[in-house]
Protein backbone atom coordinates (compact mmCIF):
# COMPACT_ATOMS: atom_id res chain seq x y z
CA UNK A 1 -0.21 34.20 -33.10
CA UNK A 2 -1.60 30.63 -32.47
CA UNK A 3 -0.56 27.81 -35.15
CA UNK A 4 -2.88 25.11 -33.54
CA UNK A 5 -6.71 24.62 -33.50
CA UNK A 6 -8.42 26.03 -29.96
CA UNK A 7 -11.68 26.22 -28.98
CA UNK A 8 -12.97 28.68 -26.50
CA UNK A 9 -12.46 28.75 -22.70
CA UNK A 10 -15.51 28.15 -20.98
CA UNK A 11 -17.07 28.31 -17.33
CA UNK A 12 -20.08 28.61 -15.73
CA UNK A 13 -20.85 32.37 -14.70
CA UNK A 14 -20.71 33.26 -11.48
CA UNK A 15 -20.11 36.25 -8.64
CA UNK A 16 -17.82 36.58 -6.07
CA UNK A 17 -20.44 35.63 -3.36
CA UNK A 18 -21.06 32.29 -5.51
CA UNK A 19 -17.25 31.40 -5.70
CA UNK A 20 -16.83 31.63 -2.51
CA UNK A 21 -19.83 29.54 -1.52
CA UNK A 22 -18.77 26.83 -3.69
CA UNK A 23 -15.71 27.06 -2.28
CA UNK A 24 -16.65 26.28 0.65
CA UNK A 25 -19.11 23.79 -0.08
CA UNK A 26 -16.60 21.88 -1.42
CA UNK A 27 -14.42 22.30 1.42
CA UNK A 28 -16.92 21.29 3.81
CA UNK A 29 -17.94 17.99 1.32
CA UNK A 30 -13.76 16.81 1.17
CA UNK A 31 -13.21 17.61 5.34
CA UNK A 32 -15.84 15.00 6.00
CA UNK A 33 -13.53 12.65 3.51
CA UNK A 34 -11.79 9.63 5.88
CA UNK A 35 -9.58 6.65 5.02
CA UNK A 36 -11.89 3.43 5.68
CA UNK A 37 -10.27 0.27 7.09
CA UNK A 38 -13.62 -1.56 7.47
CA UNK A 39 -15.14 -2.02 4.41
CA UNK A 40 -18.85 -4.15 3.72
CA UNK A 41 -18.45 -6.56 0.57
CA UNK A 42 -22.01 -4.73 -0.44
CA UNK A 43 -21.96 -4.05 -4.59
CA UNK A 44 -21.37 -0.92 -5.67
CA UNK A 45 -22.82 -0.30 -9.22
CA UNK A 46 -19.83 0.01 -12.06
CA UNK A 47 -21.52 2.95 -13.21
CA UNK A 48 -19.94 5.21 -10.01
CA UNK A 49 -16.62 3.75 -10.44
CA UNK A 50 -16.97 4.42 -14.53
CA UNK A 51 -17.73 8.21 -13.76
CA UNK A 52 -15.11 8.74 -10.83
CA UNK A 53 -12.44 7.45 -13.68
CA UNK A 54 -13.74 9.64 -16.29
CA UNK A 55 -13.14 12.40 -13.90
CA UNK A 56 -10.11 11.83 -13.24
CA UNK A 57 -9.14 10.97 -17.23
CA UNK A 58 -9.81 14.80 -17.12
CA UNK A 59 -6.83 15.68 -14.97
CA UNK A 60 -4.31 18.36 -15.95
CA UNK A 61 -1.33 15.98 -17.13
CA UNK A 62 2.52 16.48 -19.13
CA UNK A 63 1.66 17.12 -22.67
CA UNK A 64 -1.81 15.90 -22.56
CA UNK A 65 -0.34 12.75 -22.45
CA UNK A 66 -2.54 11.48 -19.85
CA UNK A 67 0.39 9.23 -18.56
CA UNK A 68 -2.18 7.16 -16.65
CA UNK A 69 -3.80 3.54 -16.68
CA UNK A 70 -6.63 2.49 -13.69
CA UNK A 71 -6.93 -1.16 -13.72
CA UNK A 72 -10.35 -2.17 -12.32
CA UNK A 73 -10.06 -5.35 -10.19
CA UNK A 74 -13.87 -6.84 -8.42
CA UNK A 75 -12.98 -10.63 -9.52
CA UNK A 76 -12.77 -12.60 -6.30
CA UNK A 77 -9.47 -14.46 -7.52
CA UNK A 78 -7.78 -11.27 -8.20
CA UNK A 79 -8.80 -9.06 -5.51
CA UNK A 80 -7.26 -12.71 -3.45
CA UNK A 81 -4.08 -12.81 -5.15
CA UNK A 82 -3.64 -9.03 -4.69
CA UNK A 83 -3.84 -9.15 -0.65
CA UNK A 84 -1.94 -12.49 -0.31
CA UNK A 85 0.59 -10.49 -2.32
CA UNK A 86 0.50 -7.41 -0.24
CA UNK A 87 0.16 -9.21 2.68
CA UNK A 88 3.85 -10.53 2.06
CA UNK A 89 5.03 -7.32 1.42
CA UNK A 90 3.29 -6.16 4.93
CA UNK A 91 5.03 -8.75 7.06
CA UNK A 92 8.43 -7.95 5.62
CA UNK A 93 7.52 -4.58 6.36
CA UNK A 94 6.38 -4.49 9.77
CA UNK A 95 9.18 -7.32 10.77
CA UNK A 96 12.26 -5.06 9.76
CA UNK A 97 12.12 -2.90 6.75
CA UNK A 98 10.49 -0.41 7.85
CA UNK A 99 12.72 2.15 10.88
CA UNK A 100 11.25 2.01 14.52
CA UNK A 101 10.76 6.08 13.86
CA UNK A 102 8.49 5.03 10.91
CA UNK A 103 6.62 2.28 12.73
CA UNK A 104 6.32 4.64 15.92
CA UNK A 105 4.76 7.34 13.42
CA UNK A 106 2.04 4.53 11.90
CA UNK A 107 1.32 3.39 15.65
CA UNK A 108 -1.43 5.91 16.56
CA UNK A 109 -3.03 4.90 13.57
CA UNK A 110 -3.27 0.86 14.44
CA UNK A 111 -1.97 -0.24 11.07
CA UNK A 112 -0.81 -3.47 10.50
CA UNK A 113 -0.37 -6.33 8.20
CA UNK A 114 -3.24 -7.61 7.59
CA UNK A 115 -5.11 -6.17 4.89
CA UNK A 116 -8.59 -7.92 4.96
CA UNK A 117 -9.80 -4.93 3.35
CA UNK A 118 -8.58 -5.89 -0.27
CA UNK A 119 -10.54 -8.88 -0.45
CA UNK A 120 -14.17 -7.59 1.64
CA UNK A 121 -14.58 -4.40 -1.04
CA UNK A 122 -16.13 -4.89 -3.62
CA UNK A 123 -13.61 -2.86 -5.70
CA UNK A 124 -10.13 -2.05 -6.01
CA UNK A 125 -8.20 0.16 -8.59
CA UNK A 126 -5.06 -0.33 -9.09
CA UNK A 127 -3.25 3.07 -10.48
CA UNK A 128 -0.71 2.72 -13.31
CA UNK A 129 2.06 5.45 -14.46
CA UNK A 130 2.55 5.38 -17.76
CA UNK A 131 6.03 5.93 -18.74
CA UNK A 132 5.81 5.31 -22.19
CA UNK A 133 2.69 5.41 -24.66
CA UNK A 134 1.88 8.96 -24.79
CA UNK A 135 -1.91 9.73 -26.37
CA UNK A 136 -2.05 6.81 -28.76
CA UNK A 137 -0.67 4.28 -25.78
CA UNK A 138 2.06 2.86 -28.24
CA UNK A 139 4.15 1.87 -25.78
CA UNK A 140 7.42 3.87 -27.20
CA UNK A 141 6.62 7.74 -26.89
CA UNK A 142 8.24 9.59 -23.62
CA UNK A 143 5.72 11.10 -21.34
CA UNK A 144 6.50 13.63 -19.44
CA UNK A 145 5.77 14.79 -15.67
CA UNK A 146 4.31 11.22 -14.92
CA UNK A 147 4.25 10.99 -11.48
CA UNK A 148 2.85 14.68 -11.11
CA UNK A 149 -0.20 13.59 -13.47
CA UNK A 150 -1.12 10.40 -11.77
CA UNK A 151 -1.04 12.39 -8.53
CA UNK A 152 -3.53 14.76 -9.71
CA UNK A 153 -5.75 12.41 -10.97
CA UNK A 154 -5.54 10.25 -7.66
CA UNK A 155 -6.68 13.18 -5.87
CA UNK A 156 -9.74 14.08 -8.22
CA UNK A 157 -10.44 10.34 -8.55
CA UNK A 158 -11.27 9.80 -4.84
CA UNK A 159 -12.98 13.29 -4.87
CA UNK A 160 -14.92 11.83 -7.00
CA UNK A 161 -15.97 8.32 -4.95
CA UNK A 162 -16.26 10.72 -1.66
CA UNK A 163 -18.94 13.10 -3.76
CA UNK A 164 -20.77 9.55 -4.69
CA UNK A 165 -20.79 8.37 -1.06
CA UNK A 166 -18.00 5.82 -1.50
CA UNK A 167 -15.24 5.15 1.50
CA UNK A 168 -12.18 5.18 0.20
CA UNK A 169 -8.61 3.84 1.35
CA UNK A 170 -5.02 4.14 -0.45
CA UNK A 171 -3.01 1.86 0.03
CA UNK A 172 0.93 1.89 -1.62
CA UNK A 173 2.56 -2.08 -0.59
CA UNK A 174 6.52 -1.83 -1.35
CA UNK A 175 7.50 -3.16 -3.68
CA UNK A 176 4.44 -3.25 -5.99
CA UNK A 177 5.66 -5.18 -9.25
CA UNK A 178 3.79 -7.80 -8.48
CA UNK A 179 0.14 -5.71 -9.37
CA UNK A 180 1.89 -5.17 -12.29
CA UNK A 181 1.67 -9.03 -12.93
CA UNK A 182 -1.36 -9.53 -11.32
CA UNK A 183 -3.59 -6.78 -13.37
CA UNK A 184 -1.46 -7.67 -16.43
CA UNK A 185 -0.01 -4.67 -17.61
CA UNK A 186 3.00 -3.97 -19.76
CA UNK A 187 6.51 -3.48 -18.31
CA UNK A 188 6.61 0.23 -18.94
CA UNK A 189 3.83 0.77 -16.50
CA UNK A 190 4.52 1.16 -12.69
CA UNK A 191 1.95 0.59 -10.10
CA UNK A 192 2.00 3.27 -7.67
CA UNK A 193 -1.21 2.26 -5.78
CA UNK A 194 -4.14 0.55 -5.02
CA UNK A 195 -7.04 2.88 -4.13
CA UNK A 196 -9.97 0.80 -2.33
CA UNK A 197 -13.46 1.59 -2.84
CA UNK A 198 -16.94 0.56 -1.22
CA UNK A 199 -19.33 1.42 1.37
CA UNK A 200 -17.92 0.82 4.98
CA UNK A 201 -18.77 -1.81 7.38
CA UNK A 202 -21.48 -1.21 9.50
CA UNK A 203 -19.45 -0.36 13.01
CA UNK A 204 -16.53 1.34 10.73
CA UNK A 205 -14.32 3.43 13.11
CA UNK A 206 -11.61 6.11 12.21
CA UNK A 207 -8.60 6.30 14.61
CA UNK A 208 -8.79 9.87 16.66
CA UNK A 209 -5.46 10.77 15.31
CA UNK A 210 -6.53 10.55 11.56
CA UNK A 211 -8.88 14.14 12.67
CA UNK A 212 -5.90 15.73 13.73
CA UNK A 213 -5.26 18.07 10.33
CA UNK A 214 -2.83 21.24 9.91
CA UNK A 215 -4.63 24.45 10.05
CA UNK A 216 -4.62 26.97 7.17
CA UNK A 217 -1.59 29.34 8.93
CA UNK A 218 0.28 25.78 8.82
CA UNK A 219 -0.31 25.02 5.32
CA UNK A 220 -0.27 28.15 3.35
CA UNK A 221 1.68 31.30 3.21
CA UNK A 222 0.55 34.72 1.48
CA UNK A 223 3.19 36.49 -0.54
């Protein structure tokens, strides 16, 4: 017996044949999905970045808390401070932090410091957990399975900006408080990354090793 309100469950109708086309369709759409390290400073209207958020407000999430906050940065200033920031972070990084067994595992993909790439797009969203707030955002109720959430609505986010013909790139600077400052966000929300979005530069190349993906025998088992 059900003591709150529902509303029916609803999806489109469909056959077997059908599933398993879209499936695959949307298999075939997400495999040609690449990180972009070259981006163009061309605009990209709001209205795709608006949508891709809106689909990913509809993640499944703790509670229906929806634990999540996507801070939209295109001001010049900010997307500045942002990359001097992480640029800081990057040197410390590549100068010692980080283990020679890490470095030698980022070497076939030519990363480095310099992240030119969060000033040349013309968008960057910074992702927020939301610790506290739950569904009225008051800043005191415990949410629940944060980190979970936000990672499911990362994923359907840039899903979403692939579908619309965006390049993407993710791109996690340690530590991160200081987007925190920068986007001007309350304490109980932790940046976990900056997701940038934009059409790449014309020449825009993908190192070989970024094609190298697991098969499905590698990545699944059937019980």
């Amino acid at each position: 017996m059900q003591d709150h309100e529902t509303v029916a469950y609803s999806l489109p109708a469909m056959d077997d044949a059908q599933r398993i086309e879209r499936a695959r369709s949307m298999r075939d759409r997400l495999k040609e999905r690449r990180t972009c390290r070259y981006f163009s400073d061309a605009p990209v209207p709001r209205e795709v970045i608006e949508a891709a958020i809106e689909a990913a407000g509809t993640a499944p999430n703790g509670a229906n808390h929806q634990p999540w906050h996507f801070a939209v940065v295109s001001s010049p200033e900010k997307k500045r401070a942002i990359r001097e920031a992480a640029e800081a972070e990057e040197r410390a990084f590549y100068a010692g932090k980080a283990s020679e067994e890490w470095l030698d595992a980022l070497a076939p993909l030519g990363t480095d410091a310099d992240k030119p790439f969060l000033e040349t797009a013309p968008w960057l969203i910074v992702v927020f957990a939301q610790r506290k707030g739950g569904i009225a955002e008051d800043g005191k109720t415990q949410n629940y399975y944060v980190n979970e959430s936000v990672g499911i609505a990362c994923g359907m986010l840039i899903s979403t900006l692939h579908e619309a013909g965006l390049a993407t790139l993710t791109h996690t600077p340690s530590p991160m408080g200081f987007l925190r400052e920068i986007c001007e966000r309350p304490e109980y929300e932790k940046p976990l990354m900056v997701i940038v979005a934009g059409l790449p530069a014309e020449g825009a190349t993908v190192p070989k090793h970024a094609l190298e993906k697991k098969p499905l025998s590698t990545i699944s088992s059937w019980l």
